[in-house]
C-alpha atoms as a PDB file:
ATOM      1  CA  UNK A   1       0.000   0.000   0.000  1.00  0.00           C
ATOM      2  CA  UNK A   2       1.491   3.246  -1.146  1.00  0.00           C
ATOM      3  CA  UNK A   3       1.575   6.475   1.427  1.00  0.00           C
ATOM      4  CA  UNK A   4      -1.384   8.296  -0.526  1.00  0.00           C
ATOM      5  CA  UNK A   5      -3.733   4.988  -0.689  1.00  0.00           C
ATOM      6  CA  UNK A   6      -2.757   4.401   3.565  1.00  0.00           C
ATOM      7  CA  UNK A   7      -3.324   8.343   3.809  1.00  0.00           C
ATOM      8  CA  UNK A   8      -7.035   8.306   1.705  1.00  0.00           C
ATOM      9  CA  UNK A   9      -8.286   4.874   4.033  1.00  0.00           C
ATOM     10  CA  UNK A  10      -7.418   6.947   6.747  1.00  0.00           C
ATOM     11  CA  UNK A  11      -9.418   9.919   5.725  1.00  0.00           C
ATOM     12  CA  UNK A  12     -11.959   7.695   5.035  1.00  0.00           C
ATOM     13  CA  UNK A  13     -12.180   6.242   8.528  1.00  0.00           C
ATOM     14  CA  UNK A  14     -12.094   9.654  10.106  1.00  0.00           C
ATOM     15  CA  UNK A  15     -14.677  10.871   7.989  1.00  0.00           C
ATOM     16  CA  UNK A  16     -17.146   7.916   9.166  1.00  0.00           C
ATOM     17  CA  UNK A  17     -16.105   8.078  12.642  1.00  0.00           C
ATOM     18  CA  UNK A  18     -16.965  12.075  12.362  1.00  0.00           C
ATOM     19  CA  UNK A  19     -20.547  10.507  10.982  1.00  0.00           C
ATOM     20  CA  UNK A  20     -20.819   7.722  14.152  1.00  0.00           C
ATOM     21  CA  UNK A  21     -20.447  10.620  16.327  1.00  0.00           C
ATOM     22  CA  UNK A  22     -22.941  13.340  14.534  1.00  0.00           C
ATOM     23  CA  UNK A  23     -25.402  10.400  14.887  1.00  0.00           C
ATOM     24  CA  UNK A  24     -24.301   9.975  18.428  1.00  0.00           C
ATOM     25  CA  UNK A  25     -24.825  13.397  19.125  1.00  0.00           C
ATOM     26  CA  UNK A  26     -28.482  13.741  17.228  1.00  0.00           C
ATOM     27  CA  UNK A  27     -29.804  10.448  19.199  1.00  0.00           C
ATOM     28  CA  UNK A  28     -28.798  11.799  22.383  1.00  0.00           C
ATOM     29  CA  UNK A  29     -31.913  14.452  21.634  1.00  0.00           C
ATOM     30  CA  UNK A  30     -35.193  13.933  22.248  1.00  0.00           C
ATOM     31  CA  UNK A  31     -35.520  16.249  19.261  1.00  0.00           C
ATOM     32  CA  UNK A  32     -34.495  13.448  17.063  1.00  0.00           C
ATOM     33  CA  UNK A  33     -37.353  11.386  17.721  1.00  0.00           C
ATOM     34  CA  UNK A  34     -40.185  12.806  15.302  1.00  0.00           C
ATOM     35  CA  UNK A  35     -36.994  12.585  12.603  1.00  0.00           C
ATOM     36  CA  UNK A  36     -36.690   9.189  13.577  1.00  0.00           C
ATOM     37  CA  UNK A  37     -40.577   8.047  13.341  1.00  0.00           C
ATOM     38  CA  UNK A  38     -40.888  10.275  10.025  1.00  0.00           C
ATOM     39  CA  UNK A  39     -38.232   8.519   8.161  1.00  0.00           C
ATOM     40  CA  UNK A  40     -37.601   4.801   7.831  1.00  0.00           C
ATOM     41  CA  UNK A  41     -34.506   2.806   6.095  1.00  0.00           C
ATOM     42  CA  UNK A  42     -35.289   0.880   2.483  1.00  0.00           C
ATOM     43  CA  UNK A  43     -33.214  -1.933   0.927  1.00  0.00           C
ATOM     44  CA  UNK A  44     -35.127  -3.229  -1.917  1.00  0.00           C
ATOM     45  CA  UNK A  45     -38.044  -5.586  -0.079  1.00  0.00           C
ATOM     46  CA  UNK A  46     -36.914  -4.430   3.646  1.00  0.00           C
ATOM     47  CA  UNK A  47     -37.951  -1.541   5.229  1.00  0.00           C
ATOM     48  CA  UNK A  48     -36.658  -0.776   8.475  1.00  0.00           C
ATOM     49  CA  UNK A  49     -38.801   1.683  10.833  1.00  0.00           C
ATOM     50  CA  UNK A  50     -36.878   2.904  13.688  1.00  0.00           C
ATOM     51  CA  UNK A  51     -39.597   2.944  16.029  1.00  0.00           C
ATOM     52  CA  UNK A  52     -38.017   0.610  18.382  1.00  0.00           C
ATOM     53  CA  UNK A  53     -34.927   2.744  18.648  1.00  0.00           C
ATOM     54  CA  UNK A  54     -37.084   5.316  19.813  1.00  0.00           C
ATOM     55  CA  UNK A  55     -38.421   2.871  22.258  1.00  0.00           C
ATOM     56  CA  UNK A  56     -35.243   2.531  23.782  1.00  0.00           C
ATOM     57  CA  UNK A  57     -33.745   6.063  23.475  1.00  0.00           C
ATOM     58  CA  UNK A  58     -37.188   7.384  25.924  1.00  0.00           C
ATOM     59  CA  UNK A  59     -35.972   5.157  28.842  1.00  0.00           C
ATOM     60  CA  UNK A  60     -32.838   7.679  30.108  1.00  0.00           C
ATOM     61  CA  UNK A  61     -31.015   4.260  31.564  1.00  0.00           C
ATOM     62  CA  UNK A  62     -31.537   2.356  28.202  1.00  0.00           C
ATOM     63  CA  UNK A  63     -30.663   4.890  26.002  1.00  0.00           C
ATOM     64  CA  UNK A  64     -26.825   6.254  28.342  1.00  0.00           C
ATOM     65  CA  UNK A  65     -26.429   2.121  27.670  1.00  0.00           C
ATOM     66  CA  UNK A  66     -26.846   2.150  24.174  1.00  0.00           C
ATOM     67  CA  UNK A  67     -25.461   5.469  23.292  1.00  0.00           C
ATOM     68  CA  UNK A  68     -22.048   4.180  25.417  1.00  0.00           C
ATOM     69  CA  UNK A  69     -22.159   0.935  22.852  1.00  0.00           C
ATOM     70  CA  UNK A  70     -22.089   3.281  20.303  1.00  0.00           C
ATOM     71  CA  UNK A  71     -19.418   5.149  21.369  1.00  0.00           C
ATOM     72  CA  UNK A  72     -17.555   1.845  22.245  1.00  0.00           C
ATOM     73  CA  UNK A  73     -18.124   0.309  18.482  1.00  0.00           C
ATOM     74  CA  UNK A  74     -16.971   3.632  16.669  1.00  0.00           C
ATOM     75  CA  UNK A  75     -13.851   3.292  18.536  1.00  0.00           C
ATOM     76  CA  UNK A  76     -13.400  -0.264  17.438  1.00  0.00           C
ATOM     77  CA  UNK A  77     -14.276   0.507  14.075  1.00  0.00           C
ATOM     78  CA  UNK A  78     -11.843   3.041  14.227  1.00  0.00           C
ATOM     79  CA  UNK A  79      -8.893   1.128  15.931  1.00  0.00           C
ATOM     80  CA  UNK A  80      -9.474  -1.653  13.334  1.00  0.00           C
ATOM     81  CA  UNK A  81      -9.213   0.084  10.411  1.00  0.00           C
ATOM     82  CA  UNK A  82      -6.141   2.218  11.596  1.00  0.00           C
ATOM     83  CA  UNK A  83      -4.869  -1.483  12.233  1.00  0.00           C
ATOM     84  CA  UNK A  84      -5.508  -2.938   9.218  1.00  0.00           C
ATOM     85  CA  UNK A  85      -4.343  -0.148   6.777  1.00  0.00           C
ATOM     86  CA  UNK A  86      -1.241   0.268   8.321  1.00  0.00           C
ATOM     87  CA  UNK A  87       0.118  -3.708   8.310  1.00  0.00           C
ATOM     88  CA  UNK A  88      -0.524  -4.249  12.011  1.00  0.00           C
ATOM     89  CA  UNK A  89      -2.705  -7.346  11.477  1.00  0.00           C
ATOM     90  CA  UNK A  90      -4.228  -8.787   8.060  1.00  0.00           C
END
């Protein structure tokens, strides 16, 4: 891997962590809840309504649990790619 394709995966990472974390920050709003139950996910046949996710985010325990997973997996994500891009492990 050449120093420009090692520094444009790395951008790349960044620039989805940067995303994990603006999603991070909008669920942590109550104001993102009529967003959320406006708006569902298609992929061809599925359809994904995020209904449940607002379920979760009302309960204030529930949602400091699943917004700390969050956090937790964008750092993985994160570590792995840095890991992977630079040779540490295939």
């Amino acid at each position: 891997m050449t120093r420009e394709e090692l520094a444009n995966q790395l951008e790349h990472t960044k620039n989805n962590y940067i995303m994990g974390l603006a999603a991070y920050s909008m669920l942590e709003s109550e104001r993102s809840y009529p967003l959320l139950r406006a708006h569902e996910l298609t992929f061809g046949k599925y359809t994904i309504e995020f209904e449940q996710l607002i379920k979760l985010l009302q309960n204030e325990n529930d949602r400091a649990i699943a917004l700390m997973w969050h956090a937790l997996y964008l750092c993985l994500i994160l570590s792995h790619a840095v890991c992977v891009t630079t040779g540490f492990y295939p």
